[in-house]
Structures are given as structure tokens and as C-alpha cells.
N, C-alpha and C. Protein backbone atom coordinates (compact mmCIF):
# COMPACT_ATOMS: atom_id res chain seq x y z
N UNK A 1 0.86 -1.18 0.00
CA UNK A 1 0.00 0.00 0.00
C UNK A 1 0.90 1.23 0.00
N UNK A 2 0.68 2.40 -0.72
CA UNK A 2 1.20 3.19 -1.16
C UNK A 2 0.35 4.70 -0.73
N UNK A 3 0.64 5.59 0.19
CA UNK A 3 0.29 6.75 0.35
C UNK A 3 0.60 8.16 0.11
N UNK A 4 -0.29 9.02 -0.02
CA UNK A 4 0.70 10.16 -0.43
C UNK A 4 -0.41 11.32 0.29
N UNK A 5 0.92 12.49 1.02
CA UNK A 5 0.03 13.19 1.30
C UNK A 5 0.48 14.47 0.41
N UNK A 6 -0.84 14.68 -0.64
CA UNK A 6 -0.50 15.98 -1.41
C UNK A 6 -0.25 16.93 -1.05
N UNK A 7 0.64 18.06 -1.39
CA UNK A 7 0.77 19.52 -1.28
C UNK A 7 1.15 20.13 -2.60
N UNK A 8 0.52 21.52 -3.00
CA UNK A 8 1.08 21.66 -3.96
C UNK A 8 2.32 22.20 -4.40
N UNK A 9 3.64 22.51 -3.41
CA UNK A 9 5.17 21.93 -3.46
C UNK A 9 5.76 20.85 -3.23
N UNK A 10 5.43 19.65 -2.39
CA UNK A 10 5.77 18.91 -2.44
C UNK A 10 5.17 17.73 -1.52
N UNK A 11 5.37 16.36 -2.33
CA UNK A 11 4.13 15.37 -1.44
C UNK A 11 5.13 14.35 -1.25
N UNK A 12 4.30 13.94 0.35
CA UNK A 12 5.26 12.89 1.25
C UNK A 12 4.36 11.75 0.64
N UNK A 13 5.31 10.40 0.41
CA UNK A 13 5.21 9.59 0.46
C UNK A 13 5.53 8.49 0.79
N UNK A 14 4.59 7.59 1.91
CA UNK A 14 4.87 6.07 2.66
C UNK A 14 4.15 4.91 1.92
N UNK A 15 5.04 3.75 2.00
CA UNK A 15 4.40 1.97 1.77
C UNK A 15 4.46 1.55 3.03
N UNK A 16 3.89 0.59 2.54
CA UNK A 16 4.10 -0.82 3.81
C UNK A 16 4.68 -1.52 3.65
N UNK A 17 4.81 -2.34 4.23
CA UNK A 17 5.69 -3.58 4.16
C UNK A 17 4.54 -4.30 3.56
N UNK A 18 5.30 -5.66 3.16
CA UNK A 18 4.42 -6.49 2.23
C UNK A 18 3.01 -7.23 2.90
N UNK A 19 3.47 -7.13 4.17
CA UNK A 19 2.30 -7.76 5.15
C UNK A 19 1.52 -6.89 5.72
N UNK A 20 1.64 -5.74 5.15
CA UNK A 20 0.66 -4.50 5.61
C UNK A 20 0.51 -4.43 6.97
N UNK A 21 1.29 -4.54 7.55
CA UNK A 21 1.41 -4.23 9.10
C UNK A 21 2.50 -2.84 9.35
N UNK A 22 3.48 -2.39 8.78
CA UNK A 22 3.72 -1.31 9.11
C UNK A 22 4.57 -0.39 8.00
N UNK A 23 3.64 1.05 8.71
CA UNK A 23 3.93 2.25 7.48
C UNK A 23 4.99 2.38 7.29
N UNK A 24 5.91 2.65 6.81
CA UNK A 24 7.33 3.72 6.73
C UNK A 24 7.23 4.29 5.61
N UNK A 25 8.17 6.06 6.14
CA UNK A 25 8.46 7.23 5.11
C UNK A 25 9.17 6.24 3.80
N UNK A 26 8.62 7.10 2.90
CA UNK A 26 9.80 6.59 1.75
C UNK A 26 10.23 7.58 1.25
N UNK A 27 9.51 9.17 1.19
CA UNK A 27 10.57 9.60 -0.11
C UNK A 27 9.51 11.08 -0.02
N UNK A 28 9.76 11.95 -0.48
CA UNK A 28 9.32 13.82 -0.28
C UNK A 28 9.57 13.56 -1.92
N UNK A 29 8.63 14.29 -2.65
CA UNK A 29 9.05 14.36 -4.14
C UNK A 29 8.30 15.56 -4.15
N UNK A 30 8.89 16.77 -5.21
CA UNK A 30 8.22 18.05 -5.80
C UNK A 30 7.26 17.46 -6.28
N UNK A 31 6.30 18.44 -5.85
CA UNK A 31 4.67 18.04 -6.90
C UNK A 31 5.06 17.87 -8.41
N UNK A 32 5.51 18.74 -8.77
CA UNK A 32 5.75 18.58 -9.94
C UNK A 32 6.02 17.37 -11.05
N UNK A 33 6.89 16.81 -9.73
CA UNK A 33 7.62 15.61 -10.83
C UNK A 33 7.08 14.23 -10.51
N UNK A 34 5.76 14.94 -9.47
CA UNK A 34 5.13 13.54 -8.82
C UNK A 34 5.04 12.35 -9.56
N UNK A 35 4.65 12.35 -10.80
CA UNK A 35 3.57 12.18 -11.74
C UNK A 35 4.48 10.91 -12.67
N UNK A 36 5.58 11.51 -12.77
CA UNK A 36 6.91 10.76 -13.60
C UNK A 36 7.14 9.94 -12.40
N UNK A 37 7.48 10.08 -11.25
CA UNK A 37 8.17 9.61 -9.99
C UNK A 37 7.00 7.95 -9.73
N UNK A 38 5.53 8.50 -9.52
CA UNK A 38 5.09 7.25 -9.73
C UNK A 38 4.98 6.28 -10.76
N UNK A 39 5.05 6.88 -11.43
CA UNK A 39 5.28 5.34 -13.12
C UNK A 39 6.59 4.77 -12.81
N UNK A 40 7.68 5.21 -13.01
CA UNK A 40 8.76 4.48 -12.31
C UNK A 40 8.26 3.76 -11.20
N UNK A 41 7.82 4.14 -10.39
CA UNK A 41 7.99 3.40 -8.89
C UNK A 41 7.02 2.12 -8.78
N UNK A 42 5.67 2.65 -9.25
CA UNK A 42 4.53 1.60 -9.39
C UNK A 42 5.07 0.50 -10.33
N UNK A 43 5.29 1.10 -11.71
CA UNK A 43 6.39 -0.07 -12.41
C UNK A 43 7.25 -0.67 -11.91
N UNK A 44 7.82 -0.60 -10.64
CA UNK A 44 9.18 -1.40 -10.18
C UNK A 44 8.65 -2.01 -9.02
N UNK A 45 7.57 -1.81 -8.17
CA UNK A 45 6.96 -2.10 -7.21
C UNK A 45 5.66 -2.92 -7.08
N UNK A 46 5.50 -3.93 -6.39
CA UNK A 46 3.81 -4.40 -6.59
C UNK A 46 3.07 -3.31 -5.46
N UNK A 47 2.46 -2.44 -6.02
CA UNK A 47 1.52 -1.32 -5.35
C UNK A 47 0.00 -1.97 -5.68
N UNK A 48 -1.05 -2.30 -5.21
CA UNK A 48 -2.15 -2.66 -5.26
C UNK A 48 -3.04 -1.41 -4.31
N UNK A 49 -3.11 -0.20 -4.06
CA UNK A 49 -3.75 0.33 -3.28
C UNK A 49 -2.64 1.72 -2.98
N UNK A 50 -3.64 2.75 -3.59
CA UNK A 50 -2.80 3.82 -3.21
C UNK A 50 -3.37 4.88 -2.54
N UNK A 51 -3.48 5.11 -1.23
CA UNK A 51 -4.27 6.00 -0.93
C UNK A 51 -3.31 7.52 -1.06
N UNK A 52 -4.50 8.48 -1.46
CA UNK A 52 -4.57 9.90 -1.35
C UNK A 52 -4.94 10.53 -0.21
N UNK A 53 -4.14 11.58 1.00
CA UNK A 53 -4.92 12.38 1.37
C UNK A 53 -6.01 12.85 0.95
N UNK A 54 -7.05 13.15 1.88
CA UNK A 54 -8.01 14.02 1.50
C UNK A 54 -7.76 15.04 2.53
N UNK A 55 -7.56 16.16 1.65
CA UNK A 55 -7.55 17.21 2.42
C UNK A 55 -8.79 18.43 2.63
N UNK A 56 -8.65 17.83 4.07
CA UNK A 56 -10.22 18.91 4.19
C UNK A 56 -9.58 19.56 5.79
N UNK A 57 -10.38 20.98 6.37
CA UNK A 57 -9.95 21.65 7.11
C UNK A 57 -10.69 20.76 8.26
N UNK A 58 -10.25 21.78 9.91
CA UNK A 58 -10.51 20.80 10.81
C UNK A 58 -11.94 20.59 11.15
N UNK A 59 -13.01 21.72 10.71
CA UNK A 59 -14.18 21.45 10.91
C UNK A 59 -15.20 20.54 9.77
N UNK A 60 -14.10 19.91 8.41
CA UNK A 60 -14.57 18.92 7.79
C UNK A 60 -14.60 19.52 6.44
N UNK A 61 -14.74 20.97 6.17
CA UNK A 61 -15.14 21.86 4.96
C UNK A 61 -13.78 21.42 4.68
N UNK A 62 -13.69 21.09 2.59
CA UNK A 62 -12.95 21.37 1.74
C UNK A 62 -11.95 22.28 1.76
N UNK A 63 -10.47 21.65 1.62
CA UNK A 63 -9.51 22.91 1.51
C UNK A 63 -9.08 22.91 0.24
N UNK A 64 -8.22 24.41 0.07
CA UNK A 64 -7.51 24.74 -1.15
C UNK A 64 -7.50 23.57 -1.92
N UNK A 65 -6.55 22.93 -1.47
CA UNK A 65 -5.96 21.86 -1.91
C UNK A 65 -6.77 20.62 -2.43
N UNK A 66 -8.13 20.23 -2.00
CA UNK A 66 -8.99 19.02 -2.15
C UNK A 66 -8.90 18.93 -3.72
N UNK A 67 -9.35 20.14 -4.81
CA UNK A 67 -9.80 19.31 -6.04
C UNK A 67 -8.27 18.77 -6.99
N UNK A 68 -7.12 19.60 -6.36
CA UNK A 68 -5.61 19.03 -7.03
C UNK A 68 -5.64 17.60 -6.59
N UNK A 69 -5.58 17.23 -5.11
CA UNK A 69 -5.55 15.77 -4.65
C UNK A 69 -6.64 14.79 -5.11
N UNK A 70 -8.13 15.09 -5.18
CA UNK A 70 -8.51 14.79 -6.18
C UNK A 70 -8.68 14.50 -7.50
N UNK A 71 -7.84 15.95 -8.17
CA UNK A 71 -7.68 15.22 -9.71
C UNK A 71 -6.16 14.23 -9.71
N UNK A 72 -5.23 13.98 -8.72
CA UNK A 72 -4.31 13.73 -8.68
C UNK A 72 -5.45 11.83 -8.51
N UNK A 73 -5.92 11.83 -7.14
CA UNK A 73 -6.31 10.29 -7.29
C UNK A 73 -6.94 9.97 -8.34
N UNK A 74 -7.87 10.38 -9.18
CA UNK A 74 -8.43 10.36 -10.53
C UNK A 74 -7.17 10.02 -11.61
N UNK A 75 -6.35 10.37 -11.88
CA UNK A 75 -5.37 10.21 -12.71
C UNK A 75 -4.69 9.08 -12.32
N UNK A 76 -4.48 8.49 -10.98
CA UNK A 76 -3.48 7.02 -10.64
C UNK A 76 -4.80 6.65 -11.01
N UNK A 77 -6.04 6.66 -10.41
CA UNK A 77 -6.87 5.31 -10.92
C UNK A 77 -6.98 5.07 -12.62
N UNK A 78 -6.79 5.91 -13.45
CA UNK A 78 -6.56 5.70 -14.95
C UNK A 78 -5.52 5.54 -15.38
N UNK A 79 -4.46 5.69 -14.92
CA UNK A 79 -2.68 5.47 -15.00
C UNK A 79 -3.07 3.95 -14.71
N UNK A 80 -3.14 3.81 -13.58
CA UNK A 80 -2.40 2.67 -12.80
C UNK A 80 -4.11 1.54 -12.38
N UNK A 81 -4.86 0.98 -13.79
CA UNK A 81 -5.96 0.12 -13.44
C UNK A 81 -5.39 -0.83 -12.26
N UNK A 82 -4.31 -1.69 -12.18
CA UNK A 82 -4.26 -2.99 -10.78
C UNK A 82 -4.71 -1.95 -10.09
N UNK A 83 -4.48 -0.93 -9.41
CA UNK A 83 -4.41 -0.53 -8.30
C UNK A 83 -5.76 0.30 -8.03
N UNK A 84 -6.43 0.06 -6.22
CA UNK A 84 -6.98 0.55 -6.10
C UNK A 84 -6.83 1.61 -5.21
N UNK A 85 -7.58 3.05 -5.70
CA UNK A 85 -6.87 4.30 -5.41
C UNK A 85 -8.36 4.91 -4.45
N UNK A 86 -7.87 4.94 -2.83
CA UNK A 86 -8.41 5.43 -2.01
C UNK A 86 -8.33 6.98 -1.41
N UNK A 87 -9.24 8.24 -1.48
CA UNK A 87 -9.25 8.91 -0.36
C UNK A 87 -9.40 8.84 0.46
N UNK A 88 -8.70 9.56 1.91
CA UNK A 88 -8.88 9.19 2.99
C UNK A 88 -8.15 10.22 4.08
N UNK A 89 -9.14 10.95 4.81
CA UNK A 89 -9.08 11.98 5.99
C UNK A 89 -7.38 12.05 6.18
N UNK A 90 -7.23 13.42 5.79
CA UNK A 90 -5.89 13.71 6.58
C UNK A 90 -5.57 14.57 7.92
N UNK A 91 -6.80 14.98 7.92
CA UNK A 91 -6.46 16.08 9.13
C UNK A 91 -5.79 16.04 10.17
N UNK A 92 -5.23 16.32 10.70
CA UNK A 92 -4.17 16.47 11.73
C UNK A 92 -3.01 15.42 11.23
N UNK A 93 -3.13 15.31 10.10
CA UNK A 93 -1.48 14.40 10.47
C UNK A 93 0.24 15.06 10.22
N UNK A 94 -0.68 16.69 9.82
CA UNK A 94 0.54 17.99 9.68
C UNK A 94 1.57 17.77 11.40
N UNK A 95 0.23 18.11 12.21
CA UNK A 95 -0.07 18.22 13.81
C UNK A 95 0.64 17.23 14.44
N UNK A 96 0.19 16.07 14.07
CA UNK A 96 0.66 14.70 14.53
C UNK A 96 2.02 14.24 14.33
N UNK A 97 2.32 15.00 13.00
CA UNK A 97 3.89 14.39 12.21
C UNK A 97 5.05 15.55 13.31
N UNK A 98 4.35 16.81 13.25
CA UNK A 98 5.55 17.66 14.21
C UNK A 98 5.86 16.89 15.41
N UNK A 99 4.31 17.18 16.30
CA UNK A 99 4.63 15.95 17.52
C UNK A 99 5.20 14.74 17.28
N UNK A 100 5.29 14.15 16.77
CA UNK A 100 6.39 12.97 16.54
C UNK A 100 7.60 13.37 16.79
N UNK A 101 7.75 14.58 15.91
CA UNK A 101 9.18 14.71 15.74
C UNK A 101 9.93 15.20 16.71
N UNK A 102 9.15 16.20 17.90
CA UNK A 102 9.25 16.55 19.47
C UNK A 102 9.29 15.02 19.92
N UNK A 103 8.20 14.33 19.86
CA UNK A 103 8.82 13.24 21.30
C UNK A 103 9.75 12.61 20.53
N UNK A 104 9.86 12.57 19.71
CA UNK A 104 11.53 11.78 18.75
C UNK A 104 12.90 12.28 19.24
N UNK A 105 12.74 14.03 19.36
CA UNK A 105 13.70 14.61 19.89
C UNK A 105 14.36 15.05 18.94
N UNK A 106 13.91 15.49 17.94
CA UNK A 106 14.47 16.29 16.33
C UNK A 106 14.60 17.57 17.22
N UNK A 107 15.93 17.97 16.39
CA UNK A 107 15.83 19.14 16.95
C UNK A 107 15.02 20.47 15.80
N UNK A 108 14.94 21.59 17.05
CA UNK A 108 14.35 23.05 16.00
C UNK A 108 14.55 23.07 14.88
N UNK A 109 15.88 22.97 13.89
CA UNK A 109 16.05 22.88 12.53
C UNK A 109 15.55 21.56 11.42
N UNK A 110 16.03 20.99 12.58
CA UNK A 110 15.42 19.74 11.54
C UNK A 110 13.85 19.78 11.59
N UNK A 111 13.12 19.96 12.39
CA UNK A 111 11.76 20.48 12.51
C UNK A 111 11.13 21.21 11.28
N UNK A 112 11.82 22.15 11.05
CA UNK A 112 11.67 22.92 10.02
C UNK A 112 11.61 22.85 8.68
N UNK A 113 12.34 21.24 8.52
CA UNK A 113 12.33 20.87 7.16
C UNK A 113 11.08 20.34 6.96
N UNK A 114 10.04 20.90 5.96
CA UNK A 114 9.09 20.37 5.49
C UNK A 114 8.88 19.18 4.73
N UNK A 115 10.21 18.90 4.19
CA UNK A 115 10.42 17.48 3.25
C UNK A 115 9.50 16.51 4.34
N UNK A 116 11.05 16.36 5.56
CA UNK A 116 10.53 15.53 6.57
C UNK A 116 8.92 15.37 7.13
N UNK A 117 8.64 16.54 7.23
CA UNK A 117 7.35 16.65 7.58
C UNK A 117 6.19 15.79 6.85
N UNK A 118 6.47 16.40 5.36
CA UNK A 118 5.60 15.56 4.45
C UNK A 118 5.51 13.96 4.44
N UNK A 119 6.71 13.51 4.79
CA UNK A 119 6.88 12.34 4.75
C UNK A 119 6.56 11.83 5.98
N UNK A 120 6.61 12.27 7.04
CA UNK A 120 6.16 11.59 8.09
C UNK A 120 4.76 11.91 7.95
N UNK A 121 3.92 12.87 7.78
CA UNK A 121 2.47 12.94 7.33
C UNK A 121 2.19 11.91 6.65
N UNK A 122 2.50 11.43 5.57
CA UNK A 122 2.16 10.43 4.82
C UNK A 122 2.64 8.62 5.58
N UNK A 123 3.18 9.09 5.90
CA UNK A 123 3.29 7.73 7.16
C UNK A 123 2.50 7.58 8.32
N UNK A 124 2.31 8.65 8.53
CA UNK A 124 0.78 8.36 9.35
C UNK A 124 -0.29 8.59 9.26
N UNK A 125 -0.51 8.65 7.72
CA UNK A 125 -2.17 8.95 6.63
C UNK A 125 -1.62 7.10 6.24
N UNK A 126 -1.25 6.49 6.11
CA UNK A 126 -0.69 5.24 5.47
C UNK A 126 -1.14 4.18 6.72
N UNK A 127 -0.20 4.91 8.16
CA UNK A 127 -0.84 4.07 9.26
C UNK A 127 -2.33 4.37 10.06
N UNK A 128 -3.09 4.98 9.99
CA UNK A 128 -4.10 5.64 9.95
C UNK A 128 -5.21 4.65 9.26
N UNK A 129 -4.83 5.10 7.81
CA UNK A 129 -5.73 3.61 6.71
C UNK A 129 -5.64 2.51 6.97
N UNK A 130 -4.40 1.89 7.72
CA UNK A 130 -3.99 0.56 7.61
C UNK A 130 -5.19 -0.21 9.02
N UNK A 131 -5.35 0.86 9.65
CA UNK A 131 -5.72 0.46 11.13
C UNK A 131 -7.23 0.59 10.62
N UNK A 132 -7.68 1.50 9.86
CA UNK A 132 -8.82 1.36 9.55
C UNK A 132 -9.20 0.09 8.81
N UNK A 133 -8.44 -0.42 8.33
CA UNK A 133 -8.72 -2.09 7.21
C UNK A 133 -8.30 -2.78 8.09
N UNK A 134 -7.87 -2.95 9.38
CA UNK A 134 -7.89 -4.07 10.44
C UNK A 134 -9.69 -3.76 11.32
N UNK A 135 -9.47 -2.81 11.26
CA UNK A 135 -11.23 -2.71 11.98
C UNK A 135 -12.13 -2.78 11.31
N UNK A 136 -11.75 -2.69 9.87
CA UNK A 136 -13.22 -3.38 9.48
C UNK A 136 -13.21 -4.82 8.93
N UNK A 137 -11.63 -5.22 9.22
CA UNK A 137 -11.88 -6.77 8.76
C UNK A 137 -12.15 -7.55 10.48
N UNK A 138 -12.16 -6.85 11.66
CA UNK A 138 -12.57 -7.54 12.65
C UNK A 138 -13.77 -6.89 12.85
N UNK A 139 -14.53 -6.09 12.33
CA UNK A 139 -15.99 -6.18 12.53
C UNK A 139 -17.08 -7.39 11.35
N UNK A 140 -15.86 -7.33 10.06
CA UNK A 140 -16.77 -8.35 9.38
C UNK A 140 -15.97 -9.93 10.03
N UNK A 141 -15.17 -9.70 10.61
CA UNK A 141 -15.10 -11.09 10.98
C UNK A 141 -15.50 -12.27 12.26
């Protein structure tokens, strides 16, 4: 499983391991070159499931950003038919990824790098989903 949390400078992106038990960062890529960056990667990788942030603000309303990440998941699901391409709530994982990086013990500068940021956002929009497809395979089970 393959996540990405959009921005329009640059989007973090996490997989899983093959047993879908745990997220890790993989890689900060310019929006720009997103696009090239996944055909390579999906081509070299078995990706079956790619979730997209959805970015919406904290009271649930649509942000800036929703119809780019949108036309962005629209385009992997016609790029990339194996794969199925999920939205899915990002909110707070801007919030969540700093705090990490405090109880981690990053210091002030490294804090600051947004690369990192993105990428740990997308590692926990990745672990986030993952926990959501364990709860609903133990409610149907």
C-alpha cells in the first residue's frame, strides 16, 4: 500500500511492508515531478492500493488543496488500473507528524524541514488507513 500526502510543493510519500502491518516514510518528491516519480515506482513495485490524502480543514469543509488531490487520485486510478486508489481523511497528520518529531527529539532545525514533515504525514495517513482495514476486517469477521 502506497500513500501520499498531497501539497502543492511537495508530497510525502509512505508503503508498507508487504504484510501491511507497518507504514514507513519513503521519499518527499516536488509536486511537480510527482507524476513521472510514480510510473517508475509503481512499475518497479507491486503497489495494489494507493491511498490519497483528502484534504479537508478541521471542521470537515474542503480545503484549497482538495480538487488538485482529487484530480491527482483520478489520474493514478486511470494510469495505474491494478491498483486501487483510495481517499482518505488527513487532518491532523501535519499536527501529529511535528509531535512525533518533538517526542523523537528532532531538533528546532530539523523540525523545520518540510520534506521531513511531508513524509512523516504520509506515514501516518498510510498508518491511519492501515488500522482502519484491520477494523473493518474484525468487525466483518
Amino acid at each position: 500500500i502506497m500513500a501520499l500526502d498531497y501539497g502543492t510543493k511537495r508530497t510525502g510519500i509512505a508503503v508498507s511492508d508487504p504484510a501491511r502491518i507497518i507504514a514507513g516514510g519513503l521519499d518527499t518528491v516536488p509536486t511537480h515531478q510527482l507524476r513521472d516519480w510514480l510510473k517508475r515506482y509503481i512499475a518497479a513495485e507491486n503497489v495494489d492500493i494507493v491511498v490519497v490524502g483528502r484534504p479537508v480543514q478541521s471542521s470537515g469543509a474542503p480545503s484549497d488543496t482538495l480538487p488538485k488531490a482529487e484530480e491527482l487520485a483520478r489520474w493514478i486510478a486511470k494510469e495505474f488500473t491494478q491498483a486501487k486508489v483510495v481517499m482518505y481523511d488527513e487532518r491532523f497528520t501535519s499536527v501529529m507528524a511535528h509531535r512525533a518529531m518533538i517526542d523523537g527529539g528532532m531538533k528546532k532545525m530539523q523540525r523545520r524541514d518540510k520534506a521531513v514533515v511531508d513524509k512523516i504525514s504520509a506515514t501516518i495517513l498510510l498508518q491511519g488507513f492501515m488500522e482502519s482495514l484491520q477494523y473493518q476486517q474484525m468487525r466483518q469477521g
